[in-house]
C-alpha atoms as a PDB file:
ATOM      1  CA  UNK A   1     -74.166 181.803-316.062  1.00  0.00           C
ATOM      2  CA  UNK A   2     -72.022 178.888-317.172  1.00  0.00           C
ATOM      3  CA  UNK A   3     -72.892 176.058-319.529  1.00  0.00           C
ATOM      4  CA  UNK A   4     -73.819 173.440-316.825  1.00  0.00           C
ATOM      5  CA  UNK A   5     -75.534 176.015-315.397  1.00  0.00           C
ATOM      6  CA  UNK A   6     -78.214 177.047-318.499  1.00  0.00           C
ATOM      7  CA  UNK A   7     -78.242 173.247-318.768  1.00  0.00           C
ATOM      8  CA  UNK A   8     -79.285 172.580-315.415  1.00  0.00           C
ATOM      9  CA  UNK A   9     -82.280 174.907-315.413  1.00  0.00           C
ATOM     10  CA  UNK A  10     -83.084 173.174-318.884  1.00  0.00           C
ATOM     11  CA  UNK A  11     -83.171 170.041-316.682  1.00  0.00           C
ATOM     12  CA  UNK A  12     -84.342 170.556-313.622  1.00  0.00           C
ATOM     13  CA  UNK A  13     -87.885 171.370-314.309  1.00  0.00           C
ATOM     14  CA  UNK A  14     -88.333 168.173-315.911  1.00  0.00           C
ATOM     15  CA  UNK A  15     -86.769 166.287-313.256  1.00  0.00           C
ATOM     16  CA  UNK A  16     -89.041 167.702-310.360  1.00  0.00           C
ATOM     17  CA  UNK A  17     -92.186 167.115-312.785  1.00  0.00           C
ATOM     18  CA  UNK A  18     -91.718 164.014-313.750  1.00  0.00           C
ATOM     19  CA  UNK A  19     -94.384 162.461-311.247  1.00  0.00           C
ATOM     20  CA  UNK A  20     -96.751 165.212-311.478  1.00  0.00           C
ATOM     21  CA  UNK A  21     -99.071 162.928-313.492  1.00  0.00           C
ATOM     22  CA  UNK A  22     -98.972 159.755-311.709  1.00  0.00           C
ATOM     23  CA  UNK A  23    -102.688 160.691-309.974  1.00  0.00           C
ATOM     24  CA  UNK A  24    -105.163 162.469-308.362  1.00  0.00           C
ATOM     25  CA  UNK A  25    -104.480 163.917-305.151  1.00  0.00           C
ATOM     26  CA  UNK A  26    -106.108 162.975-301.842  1.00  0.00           C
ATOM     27  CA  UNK A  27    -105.964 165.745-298.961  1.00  0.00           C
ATOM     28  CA  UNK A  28    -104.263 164.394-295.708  1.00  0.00           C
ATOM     29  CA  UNK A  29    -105.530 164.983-292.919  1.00  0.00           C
ATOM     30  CA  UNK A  30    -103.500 166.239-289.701  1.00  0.00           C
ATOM     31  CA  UNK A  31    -100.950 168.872-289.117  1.00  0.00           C
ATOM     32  CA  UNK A  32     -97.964 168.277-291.513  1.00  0.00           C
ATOM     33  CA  UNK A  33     -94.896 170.143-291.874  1.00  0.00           C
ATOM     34  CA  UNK A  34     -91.928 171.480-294.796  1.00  0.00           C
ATOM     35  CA  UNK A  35     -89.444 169.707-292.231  1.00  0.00           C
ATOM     36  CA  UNK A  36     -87.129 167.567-291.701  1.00  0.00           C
ATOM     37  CA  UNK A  37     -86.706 166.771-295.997  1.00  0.00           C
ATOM     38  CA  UNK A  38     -85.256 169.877-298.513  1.00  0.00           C
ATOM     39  CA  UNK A  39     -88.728 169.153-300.738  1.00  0.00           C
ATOM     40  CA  UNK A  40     -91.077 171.776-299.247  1.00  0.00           C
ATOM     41  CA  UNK A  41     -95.328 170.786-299.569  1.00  0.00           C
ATOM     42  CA  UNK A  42     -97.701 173.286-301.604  1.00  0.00           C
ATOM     43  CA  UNK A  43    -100.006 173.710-298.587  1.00  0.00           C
ATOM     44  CA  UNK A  44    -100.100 176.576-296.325  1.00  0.00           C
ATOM     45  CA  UNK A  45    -100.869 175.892-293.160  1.00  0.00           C
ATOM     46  CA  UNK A  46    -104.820 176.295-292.058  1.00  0.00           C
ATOM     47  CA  UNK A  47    -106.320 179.819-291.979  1.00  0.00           C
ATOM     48  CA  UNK A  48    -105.642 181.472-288.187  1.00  0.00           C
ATOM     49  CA  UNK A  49    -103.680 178.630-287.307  1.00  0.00           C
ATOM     50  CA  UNK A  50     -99.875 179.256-286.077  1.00  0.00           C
ATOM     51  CA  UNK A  51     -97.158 176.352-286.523  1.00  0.00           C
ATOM     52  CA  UNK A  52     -93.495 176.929-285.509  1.00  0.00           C
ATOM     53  CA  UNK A  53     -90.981 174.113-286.841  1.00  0.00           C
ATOM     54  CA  UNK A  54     -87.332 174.336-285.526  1.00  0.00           C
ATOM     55  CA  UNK A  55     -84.223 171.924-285.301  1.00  0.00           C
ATOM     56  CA  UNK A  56     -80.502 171.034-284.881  1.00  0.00           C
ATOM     57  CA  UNK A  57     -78.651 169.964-288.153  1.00  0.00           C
ATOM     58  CA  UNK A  58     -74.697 169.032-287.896  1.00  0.00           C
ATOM     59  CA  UNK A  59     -73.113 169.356-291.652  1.00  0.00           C
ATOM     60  CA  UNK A  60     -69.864 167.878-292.535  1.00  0.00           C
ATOM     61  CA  UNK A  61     -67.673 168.477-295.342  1.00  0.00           C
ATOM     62  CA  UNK A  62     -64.198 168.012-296.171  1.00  0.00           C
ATOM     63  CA  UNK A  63     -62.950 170.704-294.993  1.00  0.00           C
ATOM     64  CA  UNK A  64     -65.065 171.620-291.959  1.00  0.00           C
ATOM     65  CA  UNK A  65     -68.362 170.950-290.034  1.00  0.00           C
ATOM     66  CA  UNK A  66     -71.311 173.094-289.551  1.00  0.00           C
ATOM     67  CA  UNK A  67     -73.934 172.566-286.455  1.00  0.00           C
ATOM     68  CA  UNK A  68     -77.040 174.848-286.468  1.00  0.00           C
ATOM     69  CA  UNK A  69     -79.296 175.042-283.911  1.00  0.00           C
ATOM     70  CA  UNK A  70     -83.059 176.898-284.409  1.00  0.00           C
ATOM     71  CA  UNK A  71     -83.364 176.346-287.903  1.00  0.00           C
ATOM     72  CA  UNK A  72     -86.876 177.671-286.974  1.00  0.00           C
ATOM     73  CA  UNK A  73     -89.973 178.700-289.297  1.00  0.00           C
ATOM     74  CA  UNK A  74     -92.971 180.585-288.040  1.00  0.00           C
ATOM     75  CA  UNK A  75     -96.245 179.853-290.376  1.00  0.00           C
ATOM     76  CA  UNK A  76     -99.297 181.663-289.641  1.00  0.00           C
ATOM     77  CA  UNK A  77    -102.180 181.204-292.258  1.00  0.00           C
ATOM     78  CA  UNK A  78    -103.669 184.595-293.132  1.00  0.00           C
ATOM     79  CA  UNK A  79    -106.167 183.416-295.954  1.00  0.00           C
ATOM     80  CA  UNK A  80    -107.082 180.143-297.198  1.00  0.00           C
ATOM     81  CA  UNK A  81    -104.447 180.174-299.693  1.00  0.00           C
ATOM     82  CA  UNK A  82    -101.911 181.790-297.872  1.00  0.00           C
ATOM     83  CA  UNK A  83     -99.638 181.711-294.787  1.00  0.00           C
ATOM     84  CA  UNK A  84     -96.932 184.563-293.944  1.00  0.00           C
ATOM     85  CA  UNK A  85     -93.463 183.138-293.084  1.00  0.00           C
ATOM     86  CA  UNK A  86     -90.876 184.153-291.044  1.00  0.00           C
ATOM     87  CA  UNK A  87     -87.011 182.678-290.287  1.00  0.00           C
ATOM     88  CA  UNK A  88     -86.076 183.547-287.104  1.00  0.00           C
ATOM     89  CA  UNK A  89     -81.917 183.699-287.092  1.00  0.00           C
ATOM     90  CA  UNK A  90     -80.241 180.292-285.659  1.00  0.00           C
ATOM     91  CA  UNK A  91     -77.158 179.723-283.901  1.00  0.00           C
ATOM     92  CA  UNK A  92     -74.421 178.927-285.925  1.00  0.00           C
ATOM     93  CA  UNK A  93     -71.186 177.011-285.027  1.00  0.00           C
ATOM     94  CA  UNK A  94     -68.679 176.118-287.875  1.00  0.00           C
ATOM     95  CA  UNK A  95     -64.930 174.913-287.439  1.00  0.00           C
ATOM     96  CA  UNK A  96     -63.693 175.969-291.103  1.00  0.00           C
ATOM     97  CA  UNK A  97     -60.068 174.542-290.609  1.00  0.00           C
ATOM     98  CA  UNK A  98     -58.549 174.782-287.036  1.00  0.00           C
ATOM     99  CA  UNK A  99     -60.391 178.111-286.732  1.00  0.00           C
ATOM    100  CA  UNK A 100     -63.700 178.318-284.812  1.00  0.00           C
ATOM    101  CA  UNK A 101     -66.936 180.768-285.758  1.00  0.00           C
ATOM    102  CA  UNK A 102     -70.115 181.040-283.770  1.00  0.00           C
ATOM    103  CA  UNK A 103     -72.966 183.554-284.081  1.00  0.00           C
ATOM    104  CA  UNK A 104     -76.589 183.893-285.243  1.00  0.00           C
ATOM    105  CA  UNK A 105     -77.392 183.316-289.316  1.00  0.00           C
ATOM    106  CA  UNK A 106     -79.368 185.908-291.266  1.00  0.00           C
ATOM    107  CA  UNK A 107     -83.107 185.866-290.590  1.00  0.00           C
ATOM    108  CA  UNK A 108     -85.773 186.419-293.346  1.00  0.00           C
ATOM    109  CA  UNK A 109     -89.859 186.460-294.101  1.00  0.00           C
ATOM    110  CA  UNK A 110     -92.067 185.175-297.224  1.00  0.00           C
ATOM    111  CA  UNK A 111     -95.089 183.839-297.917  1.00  0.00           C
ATOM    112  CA  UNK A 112     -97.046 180.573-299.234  1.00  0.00           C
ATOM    113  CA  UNK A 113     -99.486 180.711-301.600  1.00  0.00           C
ATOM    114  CA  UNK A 114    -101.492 177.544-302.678  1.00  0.00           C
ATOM    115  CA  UNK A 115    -101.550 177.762-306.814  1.00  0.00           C
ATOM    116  CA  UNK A 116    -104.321 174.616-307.618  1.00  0.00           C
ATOM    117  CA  UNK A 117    -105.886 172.411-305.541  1.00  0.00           C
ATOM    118  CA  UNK A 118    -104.787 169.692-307.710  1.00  0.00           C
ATOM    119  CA  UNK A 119    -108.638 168.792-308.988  1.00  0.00           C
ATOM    120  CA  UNK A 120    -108.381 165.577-311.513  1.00  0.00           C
ATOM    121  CA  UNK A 121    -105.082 164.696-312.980  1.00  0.00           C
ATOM    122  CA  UNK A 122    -103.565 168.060-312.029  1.00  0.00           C
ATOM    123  CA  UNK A 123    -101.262 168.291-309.068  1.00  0.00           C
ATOM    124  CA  UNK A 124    -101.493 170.437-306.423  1.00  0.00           C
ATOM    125  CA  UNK A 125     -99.227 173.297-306.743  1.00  0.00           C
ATOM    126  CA  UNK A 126     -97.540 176.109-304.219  1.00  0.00           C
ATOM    127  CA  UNK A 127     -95.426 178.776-304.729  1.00  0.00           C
ATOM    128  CA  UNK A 128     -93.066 180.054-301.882  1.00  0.00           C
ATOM    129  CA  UNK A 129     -90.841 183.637-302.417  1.00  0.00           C
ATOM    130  CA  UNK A 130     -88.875 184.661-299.528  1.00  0.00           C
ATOM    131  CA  UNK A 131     -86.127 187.570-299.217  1.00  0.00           C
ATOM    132  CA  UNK A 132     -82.886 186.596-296.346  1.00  0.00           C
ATOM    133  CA  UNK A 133     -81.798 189.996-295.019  1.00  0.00           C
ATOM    134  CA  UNK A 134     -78.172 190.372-294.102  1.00  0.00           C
ATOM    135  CA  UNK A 135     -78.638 190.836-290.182  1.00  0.00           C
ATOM    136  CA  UNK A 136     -76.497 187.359-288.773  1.00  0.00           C
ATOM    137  CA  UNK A 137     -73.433 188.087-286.979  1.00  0.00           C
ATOM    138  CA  UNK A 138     -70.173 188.915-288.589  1.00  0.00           C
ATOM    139  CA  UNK A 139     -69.083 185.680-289.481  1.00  0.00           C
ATOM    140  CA  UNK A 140     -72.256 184.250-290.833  1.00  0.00           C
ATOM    141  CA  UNK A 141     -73.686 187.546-292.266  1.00  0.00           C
ATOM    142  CA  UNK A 142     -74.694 187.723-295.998  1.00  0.00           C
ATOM    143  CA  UNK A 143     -73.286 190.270-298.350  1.00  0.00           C
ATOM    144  CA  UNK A 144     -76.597 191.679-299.172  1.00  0.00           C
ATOM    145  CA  UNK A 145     -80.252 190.515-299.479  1.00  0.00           C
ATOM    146  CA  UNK A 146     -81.070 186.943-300.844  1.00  0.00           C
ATOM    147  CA  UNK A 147     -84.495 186.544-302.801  1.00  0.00           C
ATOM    148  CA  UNK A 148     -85.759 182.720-303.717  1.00  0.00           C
ATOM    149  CA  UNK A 149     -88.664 181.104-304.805  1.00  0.00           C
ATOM    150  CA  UNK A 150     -89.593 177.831-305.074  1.00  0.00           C
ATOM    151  CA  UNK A 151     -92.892 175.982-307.285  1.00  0.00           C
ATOM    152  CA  UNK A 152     -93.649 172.955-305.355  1.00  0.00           C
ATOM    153  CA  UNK A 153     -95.714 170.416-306.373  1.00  0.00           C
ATOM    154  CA  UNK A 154     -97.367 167.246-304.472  1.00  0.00           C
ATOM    155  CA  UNK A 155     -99.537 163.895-305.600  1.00  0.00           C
ATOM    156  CA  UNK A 156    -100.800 161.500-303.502  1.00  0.00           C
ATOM    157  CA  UNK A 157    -101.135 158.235-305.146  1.00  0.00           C
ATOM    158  CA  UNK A 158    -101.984 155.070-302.733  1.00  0.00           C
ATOM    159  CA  UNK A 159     -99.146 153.949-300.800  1.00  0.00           C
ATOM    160  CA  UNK A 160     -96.822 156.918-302.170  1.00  0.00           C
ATOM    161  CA  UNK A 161     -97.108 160.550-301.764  1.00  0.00           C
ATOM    162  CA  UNK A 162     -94.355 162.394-304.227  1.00  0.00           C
ATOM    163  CA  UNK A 163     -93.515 165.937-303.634  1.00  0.00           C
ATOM    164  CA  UNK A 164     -91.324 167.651-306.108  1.00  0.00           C
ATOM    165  CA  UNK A 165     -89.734 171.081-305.398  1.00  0.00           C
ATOM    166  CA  UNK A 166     -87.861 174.118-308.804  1.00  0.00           C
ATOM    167  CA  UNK A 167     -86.357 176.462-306.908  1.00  0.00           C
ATOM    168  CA  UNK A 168     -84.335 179.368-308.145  1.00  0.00           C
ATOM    169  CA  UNK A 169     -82.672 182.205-306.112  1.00  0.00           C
ATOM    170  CA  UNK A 170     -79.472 183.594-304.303  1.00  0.00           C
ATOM    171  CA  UNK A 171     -79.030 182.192-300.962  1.00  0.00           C
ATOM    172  CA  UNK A 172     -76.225 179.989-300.939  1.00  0.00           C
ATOM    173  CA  UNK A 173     -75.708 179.858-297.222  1.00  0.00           C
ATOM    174  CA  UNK A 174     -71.931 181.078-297.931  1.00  0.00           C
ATOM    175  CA  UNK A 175     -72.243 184.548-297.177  1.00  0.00           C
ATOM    176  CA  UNK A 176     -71.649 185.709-300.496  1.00  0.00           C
ATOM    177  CA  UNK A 177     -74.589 185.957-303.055  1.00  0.00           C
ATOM    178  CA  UNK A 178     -74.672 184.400-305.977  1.00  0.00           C
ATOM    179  CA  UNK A 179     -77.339 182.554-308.462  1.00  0.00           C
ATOM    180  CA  UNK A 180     -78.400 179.205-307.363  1.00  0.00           C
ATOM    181  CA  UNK A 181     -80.990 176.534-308.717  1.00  0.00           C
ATOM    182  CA  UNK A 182     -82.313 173.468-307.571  1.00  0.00           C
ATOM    183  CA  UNK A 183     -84.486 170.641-307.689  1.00  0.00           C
ATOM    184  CA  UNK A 184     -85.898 167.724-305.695  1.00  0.00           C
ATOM    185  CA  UNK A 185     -88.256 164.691-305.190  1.00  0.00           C
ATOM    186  CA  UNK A 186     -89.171 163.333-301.934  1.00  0.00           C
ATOM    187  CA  UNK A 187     -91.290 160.150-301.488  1.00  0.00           C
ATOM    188  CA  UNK A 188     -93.112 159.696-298.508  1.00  0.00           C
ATOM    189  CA  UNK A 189     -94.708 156.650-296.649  1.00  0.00           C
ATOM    190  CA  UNK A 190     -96.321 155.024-293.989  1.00  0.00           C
ATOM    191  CA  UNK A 191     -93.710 151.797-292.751  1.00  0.00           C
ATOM    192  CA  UNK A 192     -95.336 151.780-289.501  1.00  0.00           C
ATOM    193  CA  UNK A 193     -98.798 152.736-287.649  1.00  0.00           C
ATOM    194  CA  UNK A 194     -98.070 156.900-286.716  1.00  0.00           C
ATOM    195  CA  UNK A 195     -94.657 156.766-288.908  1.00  0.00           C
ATOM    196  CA  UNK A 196     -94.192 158.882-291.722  1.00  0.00           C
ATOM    197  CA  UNK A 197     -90.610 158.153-293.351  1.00  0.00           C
ATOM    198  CA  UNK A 198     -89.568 159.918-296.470  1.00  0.00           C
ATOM    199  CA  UNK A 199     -86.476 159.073-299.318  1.00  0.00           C
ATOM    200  CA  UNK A 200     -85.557 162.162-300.916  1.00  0.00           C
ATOM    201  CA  UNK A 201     -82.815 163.203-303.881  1.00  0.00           C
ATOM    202  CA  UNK A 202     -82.352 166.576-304.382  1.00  0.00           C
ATOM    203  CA  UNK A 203     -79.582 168.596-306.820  1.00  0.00           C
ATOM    204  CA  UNK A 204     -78.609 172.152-306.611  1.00  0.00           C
ATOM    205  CA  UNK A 205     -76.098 173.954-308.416  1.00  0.00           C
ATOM    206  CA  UNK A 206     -74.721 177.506-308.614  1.00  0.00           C
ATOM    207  CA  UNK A 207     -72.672 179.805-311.066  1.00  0.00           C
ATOM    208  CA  UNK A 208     -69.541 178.960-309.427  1.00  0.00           C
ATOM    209  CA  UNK A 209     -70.071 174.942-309.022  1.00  0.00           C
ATOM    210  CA  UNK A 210     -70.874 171.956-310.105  1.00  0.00           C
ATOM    211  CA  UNK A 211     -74.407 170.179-309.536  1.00  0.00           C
ATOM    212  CA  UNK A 212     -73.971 168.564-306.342  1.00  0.00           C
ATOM    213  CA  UNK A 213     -76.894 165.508-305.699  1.00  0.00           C
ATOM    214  CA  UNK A 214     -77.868 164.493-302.093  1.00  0.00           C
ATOM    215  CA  UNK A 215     -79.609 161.767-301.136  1.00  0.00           C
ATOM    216  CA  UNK A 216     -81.425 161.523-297.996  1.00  0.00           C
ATOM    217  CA  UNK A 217     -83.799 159.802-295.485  1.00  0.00           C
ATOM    218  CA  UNK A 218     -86.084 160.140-292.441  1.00  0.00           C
ATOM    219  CA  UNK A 219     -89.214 160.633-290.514  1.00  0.00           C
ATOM    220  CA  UNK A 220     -91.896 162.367-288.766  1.00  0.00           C
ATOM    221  CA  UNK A 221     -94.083 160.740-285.384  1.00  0.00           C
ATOM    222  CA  UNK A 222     -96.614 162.334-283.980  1.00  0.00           C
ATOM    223  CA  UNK A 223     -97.175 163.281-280.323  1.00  0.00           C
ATOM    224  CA  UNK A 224    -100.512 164.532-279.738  1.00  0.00           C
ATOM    225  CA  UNK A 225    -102.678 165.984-282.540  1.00  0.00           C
ATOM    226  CA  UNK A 226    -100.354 169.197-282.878  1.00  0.00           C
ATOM    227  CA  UNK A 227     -96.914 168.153-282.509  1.00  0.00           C
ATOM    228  CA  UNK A 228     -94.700 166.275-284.470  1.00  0.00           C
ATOM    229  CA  UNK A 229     -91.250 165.264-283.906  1.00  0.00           C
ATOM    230  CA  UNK A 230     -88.777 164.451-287.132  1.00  0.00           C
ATOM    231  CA  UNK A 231     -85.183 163.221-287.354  1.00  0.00           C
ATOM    232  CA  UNK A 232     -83.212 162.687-290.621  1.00  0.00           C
ATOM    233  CA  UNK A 233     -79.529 162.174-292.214  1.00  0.00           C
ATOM    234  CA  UNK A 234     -78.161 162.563-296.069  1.00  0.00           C
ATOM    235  CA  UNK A 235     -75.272 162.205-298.024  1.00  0.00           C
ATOM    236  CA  UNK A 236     -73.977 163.505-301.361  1.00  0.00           C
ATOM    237  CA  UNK A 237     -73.301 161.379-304.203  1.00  0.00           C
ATOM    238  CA  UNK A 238     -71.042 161.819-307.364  1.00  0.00           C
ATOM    239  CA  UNK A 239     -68.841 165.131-307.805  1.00  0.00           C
ATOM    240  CA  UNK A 240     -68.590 167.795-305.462  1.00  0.00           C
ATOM    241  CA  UNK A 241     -67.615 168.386-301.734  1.00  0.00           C
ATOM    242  CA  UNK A 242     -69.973 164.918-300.934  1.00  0.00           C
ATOM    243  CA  UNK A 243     -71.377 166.635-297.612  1.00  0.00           C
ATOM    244  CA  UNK A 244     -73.301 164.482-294.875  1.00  0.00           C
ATOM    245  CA  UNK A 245     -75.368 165.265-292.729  1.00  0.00           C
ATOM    246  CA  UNK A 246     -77.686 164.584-289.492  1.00  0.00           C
ATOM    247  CA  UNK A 247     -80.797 166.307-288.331  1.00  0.00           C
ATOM    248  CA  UNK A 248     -83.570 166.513-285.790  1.00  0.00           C
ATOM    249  CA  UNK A 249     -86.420 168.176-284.957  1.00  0.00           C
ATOM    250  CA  UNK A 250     -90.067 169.382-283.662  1.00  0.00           C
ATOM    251  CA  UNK A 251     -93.178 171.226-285.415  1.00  0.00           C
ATOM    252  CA  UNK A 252     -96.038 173.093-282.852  1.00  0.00           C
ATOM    253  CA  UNK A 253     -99.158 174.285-284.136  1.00  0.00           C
ATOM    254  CA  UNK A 254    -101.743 176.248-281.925  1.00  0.00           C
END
């Protein structure tokens, strides 16, 4: 691991902490979701309860564009501190260059467990470990297994509720495997009457890169009591490959 690597990891910790002591937290109320933002919530969904969240993202880059369709997460709370995950494979569709790849992505399965409730000053903390296996098609599939977990943290603090996300594993979404961190911060809010709109920065880096920071936006409205539907864009600032992006999406819990 390189330099800016060991000194990310130093840094990134602090970074995703740095509003864990802002206040108490006050549990929400309503079915909530780890979509559309990158920051995922400590809080696994209720015991016996099923929620399936799913979406289209189009990527951009310099040198090609990316649209995947599916993106979709199956929760199912199995205790009251835990829910089993699984990623069901999406549909893949990149133009690297004047060359044209489609196929299904790699699927995968984890869990949620809920650390603290955040009693008092203490946040409320999550931990989420997942493994990717390499099952995609040929020109999306992984060179072997990717393992990642992520500590995720949340407050709720009047107007504001700040999620921050550490994550640490070796899915870089490029097929080939190699050690990636990251961290984030996502604030969320209430602009409107059955809005929820987020602002979000997160920064991930890997052995072979540079830190690259994204900045992003978007929302969540309710239809019904179980469904939710999201939509969201992002850009990335300073070095790197600057990537943007669009997004949209539904979550169903029965």
């Amino acid at each position: 691991m390189n330099l800016r690597s060991r000194s990310f990891l130093a840094f990134a910790p602090a970074c995703a902490f740095a509003l864990a002591a802002v206040s108490a937290h006050a549990q929400d109320e309503g079915i909530q979701a780890d979509r559309p933002d990158f920051t995922n919530g400590p809080d696994p969904v209720p015991v016996h309860a099923a929620q399936i969240e799913m979406g289209w993202a189009q990527e951009h880059t310099a040198s090609d564009r990316r649209d995947s369709y599916g993106l979709a997460v199956l929760r199912w709370g199995i205790a009251q501190r835990m829910e089993l995950r699984g990623e069901i494979p999406s549909w893949l569709r990149g133009e690297p260059g004047p060359r044209l790849d489609s196929g299904f992505g790699d699927a995968g399965f984890g869990a949620k467990f809920l650390l603290s409730e955040g009693r008092g000053p203490a946040p409320r903390l999550g931990l989420i470990a997942d493994v990717d296996l390499p099952s995609g098609s040929k020109a999306f599939k992984s060179s072997g297994a990717g393992y990642n977990a992520t500590l995720a943290a949340e407050h709720d603090f009047g107007i504001l509720d700040a999620s921050a996300n550490v994550l640490l594993g070796n899915d870089d979404e490029t097929g080939e495997r190699e050690w990636t961190t990251g961290a984030s911060l996502s604030l969320g809010f209430a602009p409107l009457r059955k809005l929820d709109a987020f602002a979000e920065w997160y920064v991930v880096a890997s052995q072979q890169s540079s830190p690259q920071n994204v900045l992003d936006a978007g929302g969540t409205v309710p239809v019904g009591k179980y469904f939710l539907v999201d939509a969201s864009a992002g850009t990335g600032v300073g070095g790197g490959d600057s990537p943007w992006f669009v997004g949209a999406g539904g979550t169903w819990r029965w």
